[in-house]
N, C-alpha and C. Protein backbone atom coordinates (compact mmCIF):
# COMPACT_ATOMS: atom_id res chain seq x y z
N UNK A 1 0.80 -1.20 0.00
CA UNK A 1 0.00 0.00 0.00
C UNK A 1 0.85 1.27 0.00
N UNK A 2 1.58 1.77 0.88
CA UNK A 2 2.65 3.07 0.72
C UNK A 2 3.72 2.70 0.04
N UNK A 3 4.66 1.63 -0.41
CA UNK A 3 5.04 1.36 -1.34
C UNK A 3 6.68 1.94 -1.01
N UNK A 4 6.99 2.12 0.23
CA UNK A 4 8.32 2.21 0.71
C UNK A 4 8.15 3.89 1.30
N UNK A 5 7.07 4.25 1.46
CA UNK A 5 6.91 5.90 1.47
C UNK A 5 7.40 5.94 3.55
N UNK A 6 8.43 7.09 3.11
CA UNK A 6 8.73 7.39 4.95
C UNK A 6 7.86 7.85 5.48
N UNK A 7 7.33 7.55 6.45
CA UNK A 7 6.62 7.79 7.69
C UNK A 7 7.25 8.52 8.68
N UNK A 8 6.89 9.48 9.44
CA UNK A 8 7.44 9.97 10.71
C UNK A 8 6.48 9.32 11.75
N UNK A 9 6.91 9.37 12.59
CA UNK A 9 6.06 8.72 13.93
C UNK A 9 6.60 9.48 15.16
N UNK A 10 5.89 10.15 15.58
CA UNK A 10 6.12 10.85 16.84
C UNK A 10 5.13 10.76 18.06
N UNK A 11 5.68 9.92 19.11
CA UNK A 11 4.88 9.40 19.61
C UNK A 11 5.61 8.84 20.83
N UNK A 12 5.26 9.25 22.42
CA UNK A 12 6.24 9.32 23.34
C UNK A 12 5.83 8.02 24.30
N UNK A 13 5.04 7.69 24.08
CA UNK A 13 4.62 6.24 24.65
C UNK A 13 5.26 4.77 23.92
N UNK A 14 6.23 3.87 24.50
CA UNK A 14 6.81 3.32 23.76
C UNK A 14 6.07 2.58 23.29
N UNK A 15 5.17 1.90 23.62
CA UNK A 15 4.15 1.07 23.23
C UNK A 15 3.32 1.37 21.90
N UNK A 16 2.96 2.52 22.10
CA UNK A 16 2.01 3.31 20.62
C UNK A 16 2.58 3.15 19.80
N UNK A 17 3.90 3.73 20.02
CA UNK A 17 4.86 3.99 19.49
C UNK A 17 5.53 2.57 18.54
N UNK A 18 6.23 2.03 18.97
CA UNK A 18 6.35 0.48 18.23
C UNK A 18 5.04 0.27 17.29
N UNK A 19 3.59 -0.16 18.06
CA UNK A 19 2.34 -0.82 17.25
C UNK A 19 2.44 0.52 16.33
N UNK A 20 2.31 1.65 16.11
CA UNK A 20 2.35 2.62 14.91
C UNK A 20 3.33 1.90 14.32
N UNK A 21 4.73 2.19 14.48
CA UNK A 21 5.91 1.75 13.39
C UNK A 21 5.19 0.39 12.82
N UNK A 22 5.26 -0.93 13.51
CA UNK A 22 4.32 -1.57 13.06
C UNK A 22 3.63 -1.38 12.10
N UNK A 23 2.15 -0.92 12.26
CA UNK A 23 1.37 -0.51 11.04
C UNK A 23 1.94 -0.15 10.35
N UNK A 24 3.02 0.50 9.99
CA UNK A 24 3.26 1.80 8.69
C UNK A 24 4.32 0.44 8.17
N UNK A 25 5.21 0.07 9.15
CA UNK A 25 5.89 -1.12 8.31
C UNK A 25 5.01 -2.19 7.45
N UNK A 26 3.95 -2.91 8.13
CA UNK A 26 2.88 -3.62 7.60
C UNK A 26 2.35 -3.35 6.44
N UNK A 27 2.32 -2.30 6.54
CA UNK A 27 1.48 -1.17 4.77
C UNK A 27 2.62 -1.24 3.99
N UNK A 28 3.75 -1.25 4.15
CA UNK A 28 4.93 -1.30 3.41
C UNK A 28 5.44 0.11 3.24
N UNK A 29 4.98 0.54 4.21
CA UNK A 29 6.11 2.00 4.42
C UNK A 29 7.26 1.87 5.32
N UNK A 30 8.05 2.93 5.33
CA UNK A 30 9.54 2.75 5.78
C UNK A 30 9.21 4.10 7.20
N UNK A 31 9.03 3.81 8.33
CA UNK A 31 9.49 4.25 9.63
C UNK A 31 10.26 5.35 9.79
N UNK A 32 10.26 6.80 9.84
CA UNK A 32 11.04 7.40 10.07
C UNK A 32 10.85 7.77 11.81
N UNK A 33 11.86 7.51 13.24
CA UNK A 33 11.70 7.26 14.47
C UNK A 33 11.39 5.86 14.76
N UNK A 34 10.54 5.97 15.62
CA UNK A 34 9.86 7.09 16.34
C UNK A 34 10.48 7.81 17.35
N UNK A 35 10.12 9.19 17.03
CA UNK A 35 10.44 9.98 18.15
C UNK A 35 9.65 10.64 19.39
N UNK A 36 10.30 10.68 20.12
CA UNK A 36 9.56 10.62 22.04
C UNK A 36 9.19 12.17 21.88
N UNK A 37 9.99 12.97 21.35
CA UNK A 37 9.90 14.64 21.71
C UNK A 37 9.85 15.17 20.25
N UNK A 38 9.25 16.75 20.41
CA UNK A 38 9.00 17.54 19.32
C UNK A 38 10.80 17.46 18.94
N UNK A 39 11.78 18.10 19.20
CA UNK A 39 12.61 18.64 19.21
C UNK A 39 13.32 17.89 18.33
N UNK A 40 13.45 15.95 18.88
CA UNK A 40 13.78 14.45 18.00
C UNK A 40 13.12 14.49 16.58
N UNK A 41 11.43 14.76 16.88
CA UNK A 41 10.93 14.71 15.69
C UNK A 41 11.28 15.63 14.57
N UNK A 42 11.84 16.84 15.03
CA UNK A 42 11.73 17.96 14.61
C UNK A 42 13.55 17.76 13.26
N UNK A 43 14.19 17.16 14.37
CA UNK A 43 15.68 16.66 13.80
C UNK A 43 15.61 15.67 12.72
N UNK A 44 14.83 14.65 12.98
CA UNK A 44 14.24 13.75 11.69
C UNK A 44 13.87 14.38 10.84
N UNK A 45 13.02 15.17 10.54
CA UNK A 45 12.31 16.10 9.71
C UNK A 45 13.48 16.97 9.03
N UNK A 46 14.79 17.18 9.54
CA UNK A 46 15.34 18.41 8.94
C UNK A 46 16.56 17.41 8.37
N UNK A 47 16.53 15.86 8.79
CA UNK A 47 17.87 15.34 8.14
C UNK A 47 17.17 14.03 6.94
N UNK A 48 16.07 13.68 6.53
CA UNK A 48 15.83 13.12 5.82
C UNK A 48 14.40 13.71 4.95
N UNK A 49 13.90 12.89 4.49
CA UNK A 49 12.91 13.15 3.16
C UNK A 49 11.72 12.83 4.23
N UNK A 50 10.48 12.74 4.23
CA UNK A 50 9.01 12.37 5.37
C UNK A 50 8.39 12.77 4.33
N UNK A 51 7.37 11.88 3.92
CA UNK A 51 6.50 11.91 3.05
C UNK A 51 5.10 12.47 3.89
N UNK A 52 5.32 11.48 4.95
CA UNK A 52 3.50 11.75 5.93
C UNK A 52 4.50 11.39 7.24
N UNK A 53 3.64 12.08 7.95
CA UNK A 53 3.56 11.99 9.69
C UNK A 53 2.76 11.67 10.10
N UNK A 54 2.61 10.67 11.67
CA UNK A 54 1.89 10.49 12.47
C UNK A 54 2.06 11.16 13.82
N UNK A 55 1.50 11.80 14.41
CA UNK A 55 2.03 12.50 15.79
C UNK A 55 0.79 12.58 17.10
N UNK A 56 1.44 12.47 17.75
CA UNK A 56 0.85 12.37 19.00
C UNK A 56 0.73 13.91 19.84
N UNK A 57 -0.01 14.80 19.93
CA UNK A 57 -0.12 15.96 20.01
C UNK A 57 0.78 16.80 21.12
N UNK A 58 0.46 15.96 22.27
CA UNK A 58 1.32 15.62 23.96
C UNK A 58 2.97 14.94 23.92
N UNK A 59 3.97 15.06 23.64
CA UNK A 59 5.29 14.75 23.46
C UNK A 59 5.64 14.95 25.26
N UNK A 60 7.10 14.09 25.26
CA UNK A 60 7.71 14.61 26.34
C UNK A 60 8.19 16.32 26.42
N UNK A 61 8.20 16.84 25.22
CA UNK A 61 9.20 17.97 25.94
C UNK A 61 8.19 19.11 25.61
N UNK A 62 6.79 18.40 25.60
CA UNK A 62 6.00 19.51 25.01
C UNK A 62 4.59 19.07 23.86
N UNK A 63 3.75 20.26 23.58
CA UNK A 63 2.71 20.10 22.41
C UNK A 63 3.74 20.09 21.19
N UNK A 64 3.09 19.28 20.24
CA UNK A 64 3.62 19.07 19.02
C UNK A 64 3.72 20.12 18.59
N UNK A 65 2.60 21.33 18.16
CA UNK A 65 2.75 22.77 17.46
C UNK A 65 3.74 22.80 16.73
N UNK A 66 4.94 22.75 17.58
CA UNK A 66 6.18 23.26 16.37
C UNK A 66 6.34 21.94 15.14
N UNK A 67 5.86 20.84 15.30
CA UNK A 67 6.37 20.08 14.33
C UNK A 67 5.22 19.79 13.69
N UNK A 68 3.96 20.45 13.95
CA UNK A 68 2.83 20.46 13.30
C UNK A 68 3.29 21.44 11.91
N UNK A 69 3.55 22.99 12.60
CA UNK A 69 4.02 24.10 12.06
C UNK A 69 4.86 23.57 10.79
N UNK A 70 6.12 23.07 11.08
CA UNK A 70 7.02 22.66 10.24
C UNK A 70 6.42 21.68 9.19
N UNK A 71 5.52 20.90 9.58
CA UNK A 71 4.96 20.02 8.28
C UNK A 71 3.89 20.55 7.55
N UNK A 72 2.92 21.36 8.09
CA UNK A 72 2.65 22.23 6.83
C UNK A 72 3.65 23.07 6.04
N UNK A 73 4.42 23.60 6.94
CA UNK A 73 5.38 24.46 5.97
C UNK A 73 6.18 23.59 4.80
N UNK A 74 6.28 22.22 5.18
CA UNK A 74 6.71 21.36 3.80
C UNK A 74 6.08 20.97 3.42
N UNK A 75 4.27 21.12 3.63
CA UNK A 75 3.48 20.26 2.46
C UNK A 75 3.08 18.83 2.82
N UNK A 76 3.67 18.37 4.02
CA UNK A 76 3.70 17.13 4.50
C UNK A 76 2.41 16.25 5.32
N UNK A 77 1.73 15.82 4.46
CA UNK A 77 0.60 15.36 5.26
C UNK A 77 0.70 14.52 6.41
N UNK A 78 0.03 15.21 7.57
CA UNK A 78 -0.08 14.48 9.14
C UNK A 78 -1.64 14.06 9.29
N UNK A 79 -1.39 13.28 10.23
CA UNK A 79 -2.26 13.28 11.43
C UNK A 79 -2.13 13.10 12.98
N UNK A 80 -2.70 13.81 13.40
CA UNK A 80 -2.78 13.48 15.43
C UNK A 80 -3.62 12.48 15.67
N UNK A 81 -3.23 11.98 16.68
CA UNK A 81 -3.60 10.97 16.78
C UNK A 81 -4.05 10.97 18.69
């Protein structure tokens, strides 16, 4: 189904966190994280390609906002979850 497409996963619960990677691996997408904090997610985002995001709104170091912000600003389709 995604066909090797990167995924971000941001998501500070390790548990969610894995079963997401999971799913997106299952669909045949490629995992980018997961990351626990905006700041992690935010570093993924600025050192590789992310086609789509998954994010968890509540992070350890904070509300997502800023890495919400940043993926519209690339066009990058999310969802909260």
């Amino acid at each position: 189904m995604l066909k090797h497409v990167s995924v971000l996963v941001a998501e500070d619960q390790t548990f969610i966190a894995l079963d997401l990677a999971l799913a997106v691996e299952d669909a045949g997408g490629k995992v980018v994280g997961p990351a626990a904090s905006c700041a992690e997610a935010l570093s993924l985002l600025a050192n590789g390609t992310v086609a789509a995001a998954i994010l968890d709104f509540n992070l350890v170091d904070g509300v997502s906002s800023p890495l919400v912000e940043a993926l519209v600003s690339l066009d990058v389709p999310f969802i909260v979850h």
